[in-house]
N, C-alpha and C. Protein backbone atom coordinates (compact mmCIF):
# COMPACT_ATOMS: atom_id res chain seq x y z
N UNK A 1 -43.32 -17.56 14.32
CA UNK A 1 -42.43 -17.63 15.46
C UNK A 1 -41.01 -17.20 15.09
N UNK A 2 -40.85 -17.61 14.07
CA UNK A 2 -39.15 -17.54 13.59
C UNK A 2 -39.24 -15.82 13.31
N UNK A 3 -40.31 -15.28 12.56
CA UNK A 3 -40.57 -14.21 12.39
C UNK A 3 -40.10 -13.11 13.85
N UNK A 4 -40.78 -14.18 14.99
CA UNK A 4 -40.84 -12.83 16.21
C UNK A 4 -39.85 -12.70 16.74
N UNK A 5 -39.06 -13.71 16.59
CA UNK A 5 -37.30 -14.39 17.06
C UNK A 5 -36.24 -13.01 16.49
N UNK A 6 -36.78 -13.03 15.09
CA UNK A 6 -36.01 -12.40 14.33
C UNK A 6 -35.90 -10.83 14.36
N UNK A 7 -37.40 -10.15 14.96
CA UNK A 7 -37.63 -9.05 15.00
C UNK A 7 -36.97 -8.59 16.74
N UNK A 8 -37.32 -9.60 17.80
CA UNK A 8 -36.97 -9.31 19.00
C UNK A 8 -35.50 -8.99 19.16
N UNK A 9 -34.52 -9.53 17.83
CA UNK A 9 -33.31 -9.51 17.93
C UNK A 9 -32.51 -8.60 17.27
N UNK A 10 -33.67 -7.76 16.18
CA UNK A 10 -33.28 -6.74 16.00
C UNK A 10 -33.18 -5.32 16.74
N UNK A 11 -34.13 -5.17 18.23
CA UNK A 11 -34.36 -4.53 18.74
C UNK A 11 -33.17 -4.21 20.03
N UNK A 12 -32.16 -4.95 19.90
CA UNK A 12 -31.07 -4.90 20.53
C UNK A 12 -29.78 -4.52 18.91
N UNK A 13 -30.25 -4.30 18.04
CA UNK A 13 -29.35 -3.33 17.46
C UNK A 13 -28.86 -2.27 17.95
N UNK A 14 -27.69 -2.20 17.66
CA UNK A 14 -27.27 -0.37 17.97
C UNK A 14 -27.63 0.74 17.27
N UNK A 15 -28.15 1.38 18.19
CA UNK A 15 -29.25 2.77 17.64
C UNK A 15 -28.03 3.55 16.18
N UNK A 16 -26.84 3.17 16.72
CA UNK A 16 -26.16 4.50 15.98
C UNK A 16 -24.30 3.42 15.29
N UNK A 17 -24.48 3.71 14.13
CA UNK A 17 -22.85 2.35 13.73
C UNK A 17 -21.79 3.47 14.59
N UNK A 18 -20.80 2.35 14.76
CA UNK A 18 -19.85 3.08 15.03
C UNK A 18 -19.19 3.88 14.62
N UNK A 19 -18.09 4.57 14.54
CA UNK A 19 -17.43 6.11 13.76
C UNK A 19 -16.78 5.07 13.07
N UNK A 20 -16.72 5.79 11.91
CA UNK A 20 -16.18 5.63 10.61
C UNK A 20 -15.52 6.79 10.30
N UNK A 21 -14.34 6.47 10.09
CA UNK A 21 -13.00 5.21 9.52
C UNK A 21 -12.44 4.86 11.19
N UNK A 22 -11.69 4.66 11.49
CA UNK A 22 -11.21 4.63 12.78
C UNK A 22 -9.69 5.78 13.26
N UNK A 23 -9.81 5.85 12.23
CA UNK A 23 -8.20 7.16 12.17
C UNK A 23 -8.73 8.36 11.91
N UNK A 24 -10.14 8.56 12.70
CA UNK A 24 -10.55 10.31 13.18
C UNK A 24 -9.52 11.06 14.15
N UNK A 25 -9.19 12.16 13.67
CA UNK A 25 -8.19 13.10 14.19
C UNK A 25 -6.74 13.05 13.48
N UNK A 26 -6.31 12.08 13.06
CA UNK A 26 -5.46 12.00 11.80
C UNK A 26 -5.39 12.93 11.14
N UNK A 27 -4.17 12.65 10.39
CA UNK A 27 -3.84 13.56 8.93
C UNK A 27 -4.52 12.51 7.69
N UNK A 28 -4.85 11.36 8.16
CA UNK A 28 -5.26 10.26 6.94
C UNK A 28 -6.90 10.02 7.14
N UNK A 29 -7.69 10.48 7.56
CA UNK A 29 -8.80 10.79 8.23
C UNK A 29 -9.90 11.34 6.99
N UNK A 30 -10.75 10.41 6.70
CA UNK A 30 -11.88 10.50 5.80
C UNK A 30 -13.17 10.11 6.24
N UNK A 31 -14.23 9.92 5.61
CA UNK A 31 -15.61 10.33 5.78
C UNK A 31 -16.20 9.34 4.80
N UNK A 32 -17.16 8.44 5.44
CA UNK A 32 -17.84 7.53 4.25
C UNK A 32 -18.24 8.48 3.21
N UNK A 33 -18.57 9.67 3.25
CA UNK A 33 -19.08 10.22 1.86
C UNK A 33 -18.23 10.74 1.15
N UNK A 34 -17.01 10.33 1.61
CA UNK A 34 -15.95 10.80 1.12
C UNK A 34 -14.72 10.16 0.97
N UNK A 35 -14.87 9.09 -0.05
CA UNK A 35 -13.94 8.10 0.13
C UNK A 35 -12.93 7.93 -1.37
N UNK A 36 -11.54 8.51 -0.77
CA UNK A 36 -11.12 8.62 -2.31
C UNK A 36 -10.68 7.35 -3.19
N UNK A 37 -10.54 8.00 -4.33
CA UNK A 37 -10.17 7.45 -5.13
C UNK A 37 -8.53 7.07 -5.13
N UNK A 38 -7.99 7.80 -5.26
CA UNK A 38 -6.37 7.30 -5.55
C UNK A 38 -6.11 8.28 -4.25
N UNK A 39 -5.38 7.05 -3.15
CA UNK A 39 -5.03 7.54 -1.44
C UNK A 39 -3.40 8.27 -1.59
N UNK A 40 -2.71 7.44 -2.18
CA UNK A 40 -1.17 7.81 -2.16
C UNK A 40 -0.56 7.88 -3.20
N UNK A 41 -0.60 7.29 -4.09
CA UNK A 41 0.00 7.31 -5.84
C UNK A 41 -0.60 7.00 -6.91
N UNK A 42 -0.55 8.07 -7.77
CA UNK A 42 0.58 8.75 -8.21
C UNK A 42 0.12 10.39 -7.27
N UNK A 43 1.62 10.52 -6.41
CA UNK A 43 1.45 11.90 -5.91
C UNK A 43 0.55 12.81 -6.19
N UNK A 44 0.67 13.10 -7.31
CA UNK A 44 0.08 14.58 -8.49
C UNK A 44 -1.76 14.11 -8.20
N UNK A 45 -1.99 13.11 -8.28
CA UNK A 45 -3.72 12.75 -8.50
C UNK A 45 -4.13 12.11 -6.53
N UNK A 46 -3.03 12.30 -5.62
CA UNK A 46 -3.43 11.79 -4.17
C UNK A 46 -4.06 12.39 -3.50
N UNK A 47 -4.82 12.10 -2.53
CA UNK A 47 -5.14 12.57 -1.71
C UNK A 47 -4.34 13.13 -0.88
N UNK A 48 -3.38 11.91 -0.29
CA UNK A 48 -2.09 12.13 0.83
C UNK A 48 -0.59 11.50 -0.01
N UNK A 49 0.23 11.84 0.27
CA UNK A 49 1.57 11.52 -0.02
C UNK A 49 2.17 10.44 0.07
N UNK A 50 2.12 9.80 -0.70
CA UNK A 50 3.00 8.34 -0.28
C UNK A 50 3.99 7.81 0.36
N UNK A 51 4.87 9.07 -0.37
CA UNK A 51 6.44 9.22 0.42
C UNK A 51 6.10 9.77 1.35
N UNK A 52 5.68 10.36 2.00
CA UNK A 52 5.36 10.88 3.23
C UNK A 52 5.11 10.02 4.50
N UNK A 53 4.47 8.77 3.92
CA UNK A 53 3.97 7.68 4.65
C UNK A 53 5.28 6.88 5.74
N UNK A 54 5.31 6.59 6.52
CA UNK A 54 6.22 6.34 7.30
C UNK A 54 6.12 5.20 8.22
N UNK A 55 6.84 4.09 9.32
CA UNK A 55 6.49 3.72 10.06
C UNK A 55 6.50 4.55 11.28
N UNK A 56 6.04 5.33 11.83
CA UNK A 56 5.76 5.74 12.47
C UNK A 56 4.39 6.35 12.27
N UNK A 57 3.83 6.76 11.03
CA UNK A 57 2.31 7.37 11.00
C UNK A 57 1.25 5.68 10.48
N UNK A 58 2.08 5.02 9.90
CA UNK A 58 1.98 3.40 9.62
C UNK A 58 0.25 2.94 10.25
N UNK A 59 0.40 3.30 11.48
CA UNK A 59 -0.98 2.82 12.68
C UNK A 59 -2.03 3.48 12.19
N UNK A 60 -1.94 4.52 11.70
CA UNK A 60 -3.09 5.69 11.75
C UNK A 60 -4.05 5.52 9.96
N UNK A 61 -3.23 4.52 9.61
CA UNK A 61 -4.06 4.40 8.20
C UNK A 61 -4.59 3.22 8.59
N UNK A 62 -6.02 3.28 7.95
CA UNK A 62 -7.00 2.41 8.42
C UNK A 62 -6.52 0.98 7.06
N UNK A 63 -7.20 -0.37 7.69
CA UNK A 63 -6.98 -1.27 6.37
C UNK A 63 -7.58 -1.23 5.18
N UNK A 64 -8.45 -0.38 4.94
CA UNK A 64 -8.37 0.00 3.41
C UNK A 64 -7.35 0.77 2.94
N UNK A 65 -6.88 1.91 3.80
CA UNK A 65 -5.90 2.34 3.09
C UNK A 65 -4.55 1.72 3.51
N UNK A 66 -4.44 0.80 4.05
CA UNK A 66 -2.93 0.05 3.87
C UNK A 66 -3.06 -1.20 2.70
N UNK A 67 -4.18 -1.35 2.12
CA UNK A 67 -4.58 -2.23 1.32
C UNK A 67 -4.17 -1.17 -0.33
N UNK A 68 -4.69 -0.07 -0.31
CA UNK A 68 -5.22 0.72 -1.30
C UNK A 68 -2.96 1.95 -1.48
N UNK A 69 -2.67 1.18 -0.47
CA UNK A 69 -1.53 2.30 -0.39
C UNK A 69 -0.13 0.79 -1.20
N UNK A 70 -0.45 -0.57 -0.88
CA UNK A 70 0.55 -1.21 -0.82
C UNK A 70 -0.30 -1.56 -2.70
N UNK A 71 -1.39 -1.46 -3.18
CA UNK A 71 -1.58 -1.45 -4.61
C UNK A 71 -1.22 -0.28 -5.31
N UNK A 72 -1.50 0.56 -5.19
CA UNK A 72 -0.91 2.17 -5.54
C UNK A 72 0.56 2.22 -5.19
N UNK A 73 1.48 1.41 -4.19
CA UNK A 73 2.87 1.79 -4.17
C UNK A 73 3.68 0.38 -5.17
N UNK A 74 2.54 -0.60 -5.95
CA UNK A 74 3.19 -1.24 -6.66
C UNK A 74 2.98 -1.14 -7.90
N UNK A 75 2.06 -0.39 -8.23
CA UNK A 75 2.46 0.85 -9.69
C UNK A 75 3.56 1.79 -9.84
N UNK A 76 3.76 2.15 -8.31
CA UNK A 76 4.33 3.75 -8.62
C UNK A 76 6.15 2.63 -8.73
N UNK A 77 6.30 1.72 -8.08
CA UNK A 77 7.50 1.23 -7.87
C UNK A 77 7.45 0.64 -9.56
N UNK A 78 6.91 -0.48 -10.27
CA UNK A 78 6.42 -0.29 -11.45
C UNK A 78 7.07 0.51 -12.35
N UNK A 79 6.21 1.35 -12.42
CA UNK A 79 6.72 3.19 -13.28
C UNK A 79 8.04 3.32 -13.30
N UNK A 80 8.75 3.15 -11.89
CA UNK A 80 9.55 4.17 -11.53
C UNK A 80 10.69 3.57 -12.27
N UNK A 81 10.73 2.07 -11.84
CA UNK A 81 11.68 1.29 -11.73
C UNK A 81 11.59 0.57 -13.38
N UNK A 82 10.61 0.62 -14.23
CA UNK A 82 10.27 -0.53 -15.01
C UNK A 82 10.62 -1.91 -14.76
N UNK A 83 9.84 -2.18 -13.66
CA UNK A 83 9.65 -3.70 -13.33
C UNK A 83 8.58 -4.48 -13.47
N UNK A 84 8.48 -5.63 -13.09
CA UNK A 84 7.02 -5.94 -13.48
C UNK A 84 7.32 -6.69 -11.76
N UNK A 85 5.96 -6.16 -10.83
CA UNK A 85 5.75 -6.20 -9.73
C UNK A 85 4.50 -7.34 -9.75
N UNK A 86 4.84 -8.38 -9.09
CA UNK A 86 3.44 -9.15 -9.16
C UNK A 86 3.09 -9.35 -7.57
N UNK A 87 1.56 -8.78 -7.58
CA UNK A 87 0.96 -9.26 -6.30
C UNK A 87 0.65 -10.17 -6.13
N UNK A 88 1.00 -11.19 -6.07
CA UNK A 88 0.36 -12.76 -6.09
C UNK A 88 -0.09 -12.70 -4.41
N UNK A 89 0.75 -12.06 -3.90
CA UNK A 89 0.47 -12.77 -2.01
C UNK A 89 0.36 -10.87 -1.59
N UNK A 90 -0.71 -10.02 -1.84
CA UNK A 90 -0.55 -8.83 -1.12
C UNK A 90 -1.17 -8.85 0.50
N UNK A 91 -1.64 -9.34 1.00
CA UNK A 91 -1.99 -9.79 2.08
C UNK A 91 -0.59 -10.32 2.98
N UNK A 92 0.28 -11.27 2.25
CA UNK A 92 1.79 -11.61 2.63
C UNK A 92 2.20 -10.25 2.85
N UNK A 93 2.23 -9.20 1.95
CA UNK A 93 2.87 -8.10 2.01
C UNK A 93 2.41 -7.27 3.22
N UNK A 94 1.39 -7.16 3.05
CA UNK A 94 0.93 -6.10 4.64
C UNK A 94 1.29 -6.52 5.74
N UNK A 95 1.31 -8.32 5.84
CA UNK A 95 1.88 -8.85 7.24
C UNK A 95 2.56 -8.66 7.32
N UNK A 96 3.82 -8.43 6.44
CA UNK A 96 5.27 -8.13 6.75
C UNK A 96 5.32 -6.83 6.92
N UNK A 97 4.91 -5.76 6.74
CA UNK A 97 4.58 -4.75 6.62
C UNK A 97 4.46 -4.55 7.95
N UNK A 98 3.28 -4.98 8.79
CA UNK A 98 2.42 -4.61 9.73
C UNK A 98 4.13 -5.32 10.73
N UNK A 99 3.94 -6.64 10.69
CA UNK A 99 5.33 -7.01 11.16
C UNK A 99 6.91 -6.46 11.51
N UNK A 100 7.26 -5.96 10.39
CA UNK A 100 7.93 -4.81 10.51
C UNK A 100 7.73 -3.87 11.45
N UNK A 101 6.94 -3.06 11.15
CA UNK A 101 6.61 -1.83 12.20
C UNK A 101 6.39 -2.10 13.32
N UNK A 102 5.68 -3.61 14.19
CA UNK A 102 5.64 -4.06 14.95
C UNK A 102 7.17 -4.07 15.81
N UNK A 103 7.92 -5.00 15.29
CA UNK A 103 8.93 -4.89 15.72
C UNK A 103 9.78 -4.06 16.35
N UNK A 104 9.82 -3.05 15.15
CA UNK A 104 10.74 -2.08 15.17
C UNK A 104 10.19 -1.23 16.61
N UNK A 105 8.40 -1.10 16.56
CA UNK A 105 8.20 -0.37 17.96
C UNK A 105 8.40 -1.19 19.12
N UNK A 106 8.75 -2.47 19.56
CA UNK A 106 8.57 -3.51 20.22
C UNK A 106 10.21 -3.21 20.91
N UNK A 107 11.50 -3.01 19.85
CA UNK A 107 12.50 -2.68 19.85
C UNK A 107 12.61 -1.69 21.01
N UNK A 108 11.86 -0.87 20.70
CA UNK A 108 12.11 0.68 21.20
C UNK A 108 13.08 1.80 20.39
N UNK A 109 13.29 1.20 19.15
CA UNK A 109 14.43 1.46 18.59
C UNK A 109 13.43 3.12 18.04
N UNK A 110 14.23 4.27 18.03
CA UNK A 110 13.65 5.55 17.03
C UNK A 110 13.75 5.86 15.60
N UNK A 111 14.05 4.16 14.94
CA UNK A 111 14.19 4.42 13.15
C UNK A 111 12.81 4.65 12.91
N UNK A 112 13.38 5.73 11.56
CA UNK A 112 12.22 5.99 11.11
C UNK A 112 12.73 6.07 8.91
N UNK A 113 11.57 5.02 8.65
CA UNK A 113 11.74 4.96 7.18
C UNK A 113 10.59 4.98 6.61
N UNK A 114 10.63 4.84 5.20
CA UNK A 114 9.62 5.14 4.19
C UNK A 114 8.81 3.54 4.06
N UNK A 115 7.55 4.25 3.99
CA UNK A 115 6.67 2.39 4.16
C UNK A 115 7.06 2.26 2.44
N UNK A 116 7.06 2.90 1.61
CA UNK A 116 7.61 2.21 -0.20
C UNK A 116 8.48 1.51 0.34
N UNK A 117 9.43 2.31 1.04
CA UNK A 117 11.15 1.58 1.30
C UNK A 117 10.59 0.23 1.75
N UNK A 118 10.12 0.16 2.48
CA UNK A 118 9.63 -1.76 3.74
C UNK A 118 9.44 -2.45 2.47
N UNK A 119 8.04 -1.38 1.61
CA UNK A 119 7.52 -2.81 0.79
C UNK A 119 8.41 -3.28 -0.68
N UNK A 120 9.21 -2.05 -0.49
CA UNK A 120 10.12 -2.37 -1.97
C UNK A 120 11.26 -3.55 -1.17
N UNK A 121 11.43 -3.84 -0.29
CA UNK A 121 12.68 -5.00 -0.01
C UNK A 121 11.47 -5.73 0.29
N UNK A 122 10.74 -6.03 1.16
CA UNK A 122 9.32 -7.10 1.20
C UNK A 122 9.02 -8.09 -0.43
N UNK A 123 8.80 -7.25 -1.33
CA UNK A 123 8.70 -7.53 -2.69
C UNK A 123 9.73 -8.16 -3.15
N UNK A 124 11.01 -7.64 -2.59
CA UNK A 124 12.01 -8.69 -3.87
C UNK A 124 12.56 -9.44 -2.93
N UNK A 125 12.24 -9.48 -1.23
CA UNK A 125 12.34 -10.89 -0.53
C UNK A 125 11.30 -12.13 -1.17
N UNK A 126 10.27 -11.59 -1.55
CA UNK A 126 9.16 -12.44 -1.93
C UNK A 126 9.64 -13.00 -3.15
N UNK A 127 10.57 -12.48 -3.96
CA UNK A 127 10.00 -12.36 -4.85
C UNK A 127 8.97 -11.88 -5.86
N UNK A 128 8.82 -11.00 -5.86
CA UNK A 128 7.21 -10.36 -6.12
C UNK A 128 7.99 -9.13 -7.40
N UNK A 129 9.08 -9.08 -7.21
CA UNK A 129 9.91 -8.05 -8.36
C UNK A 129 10.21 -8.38 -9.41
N UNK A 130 10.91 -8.21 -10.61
CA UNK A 130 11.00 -9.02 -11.94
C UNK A 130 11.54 -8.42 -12.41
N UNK A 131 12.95 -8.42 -12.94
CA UNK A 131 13.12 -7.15 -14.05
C UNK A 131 12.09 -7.39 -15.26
N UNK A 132 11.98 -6.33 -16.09
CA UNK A 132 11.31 -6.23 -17.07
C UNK A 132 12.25 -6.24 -18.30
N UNK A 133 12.08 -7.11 -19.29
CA UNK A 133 12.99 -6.97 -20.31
C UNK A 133 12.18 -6.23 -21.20
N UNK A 134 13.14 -5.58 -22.34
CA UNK A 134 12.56 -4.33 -23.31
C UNK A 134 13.37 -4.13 -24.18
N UNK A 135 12.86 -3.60 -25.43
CA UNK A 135 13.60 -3.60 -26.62
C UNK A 135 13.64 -1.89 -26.76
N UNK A 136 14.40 -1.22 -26.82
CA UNK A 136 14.20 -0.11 -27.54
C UNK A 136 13.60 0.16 -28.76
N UNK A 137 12.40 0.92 -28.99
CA UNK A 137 11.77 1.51 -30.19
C UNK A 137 12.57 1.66 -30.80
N UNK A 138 13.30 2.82 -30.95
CA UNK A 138 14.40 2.41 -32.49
C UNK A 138 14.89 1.48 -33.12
N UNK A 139 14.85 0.97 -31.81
CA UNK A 139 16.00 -0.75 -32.70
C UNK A 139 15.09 -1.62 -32.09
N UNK A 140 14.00 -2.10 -32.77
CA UNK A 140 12.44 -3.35 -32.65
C UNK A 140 13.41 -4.30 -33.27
N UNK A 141 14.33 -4.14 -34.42
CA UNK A 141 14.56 -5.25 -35.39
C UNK A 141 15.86 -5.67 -35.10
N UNK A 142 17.01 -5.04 -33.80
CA UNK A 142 17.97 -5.53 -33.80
C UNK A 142 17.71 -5.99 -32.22
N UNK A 143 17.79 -7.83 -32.08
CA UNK A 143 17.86 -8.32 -31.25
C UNK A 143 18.88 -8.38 -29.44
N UNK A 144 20.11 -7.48 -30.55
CA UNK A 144 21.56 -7.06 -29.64
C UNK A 144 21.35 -6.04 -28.46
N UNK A 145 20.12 -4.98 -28.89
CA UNK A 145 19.68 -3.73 -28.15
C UNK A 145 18.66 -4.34 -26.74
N UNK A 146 18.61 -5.25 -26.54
CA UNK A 146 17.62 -5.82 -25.21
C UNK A 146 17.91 -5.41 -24.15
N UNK A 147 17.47 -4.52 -23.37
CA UNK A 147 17.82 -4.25 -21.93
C UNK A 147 17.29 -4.91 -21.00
N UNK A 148 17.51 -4.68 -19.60
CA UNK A 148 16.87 -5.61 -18.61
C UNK A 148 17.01 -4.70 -17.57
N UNK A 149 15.66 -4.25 -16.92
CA UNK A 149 15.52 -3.26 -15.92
C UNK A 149 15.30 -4.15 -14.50
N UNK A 150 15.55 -2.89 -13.39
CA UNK A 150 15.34 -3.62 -12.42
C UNK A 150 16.58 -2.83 -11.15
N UNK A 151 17.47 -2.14 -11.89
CA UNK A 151 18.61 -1.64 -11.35
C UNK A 151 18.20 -0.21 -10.78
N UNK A 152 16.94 0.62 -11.57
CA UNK A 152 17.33 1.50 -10.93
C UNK A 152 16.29 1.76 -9.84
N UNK A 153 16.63 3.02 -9.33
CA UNK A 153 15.60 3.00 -7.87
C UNK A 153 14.54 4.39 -8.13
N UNK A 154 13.55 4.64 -7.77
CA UNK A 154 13.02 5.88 -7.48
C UNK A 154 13.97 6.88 -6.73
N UNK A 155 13.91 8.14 -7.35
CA UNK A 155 14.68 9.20 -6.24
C UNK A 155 13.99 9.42 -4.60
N UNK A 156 12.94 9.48 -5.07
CA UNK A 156 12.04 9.20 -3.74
C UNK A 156 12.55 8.33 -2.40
N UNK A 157 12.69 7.25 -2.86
CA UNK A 157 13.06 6.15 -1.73
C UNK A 157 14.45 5.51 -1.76
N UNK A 158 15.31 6.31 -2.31
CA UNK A 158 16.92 5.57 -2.21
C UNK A 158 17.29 5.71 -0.89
């Protein structure tokens, strides 16, 4: 019985899944058989452009790639910056993220900025930024040479 329950209820499946990804007709627009590897950073190995990314094209990336764009833009910030970026709350980050852009269209306002830019102030509202302290290779043995990063910015997103 449980058997016929189970089969009668498969027969109201949908003949066909729905389209996949949901951002068909896009510039960010992929294909289950075709699902990349590195979406936005590092530039040189992307699919699509990071810096390019905007609130205004913001909607049109599906949540894997706002998932896969805000991990890839906390390497490239990382790199750029030598910081040490911790995701403890990246989920925090996309809400603010998603929040942001919300707003701003809610506004009516016509700014238009870089989604790095949102999540690089998002991050060191959180807390989520760190300078990185570092010794210069030449001088391992003189304690006086310690720097502390964190000051500078990517050319990209100043």
């Amino acid at each position: 019985m449980i058997l016929g329950v189970f089969l009668s209820s498969c027969s109201t499946l949908p003949a066909k899944s729905p389209s996949f990804p949901k951002n068909v007709g896009t510039i960010y627009e992929y294909s289950q058989d075709n699902i990349p590897d590195v979406c936005f950073f590092p530039v040189e190995k992307a699919r699509w452009d990071g810096y390019k990314v905007t609130n205004n094209n913001w909607s049109q990336l599906t949540d894997f790639q706002k998932t896969m764009f805000i991990s890839e833009a906390a390497e490239e910030i990382r790199g750029n910056e030598r910081v040490i970026v911790d995701l403890k709350d990246s989920r925090g980050i996309l809400v603010a993220m998603n929040k942001t852009v919300a707003d701003i269209e809610k506004d009516g306002s016509n700014i238009e900025f870089l989604m790095i830019k949102l999540m690089h102030g998002v991050l060191k509202d959180s807390n989520q930024i760190k300078p990185a302290v570092f010794q210069d290779k030449s001088t391992k043995n003189n304690s006086s040479n310690v720097r502390v990063s964190g000051d500078v910015y990517c050319k990209h997103y100043k």
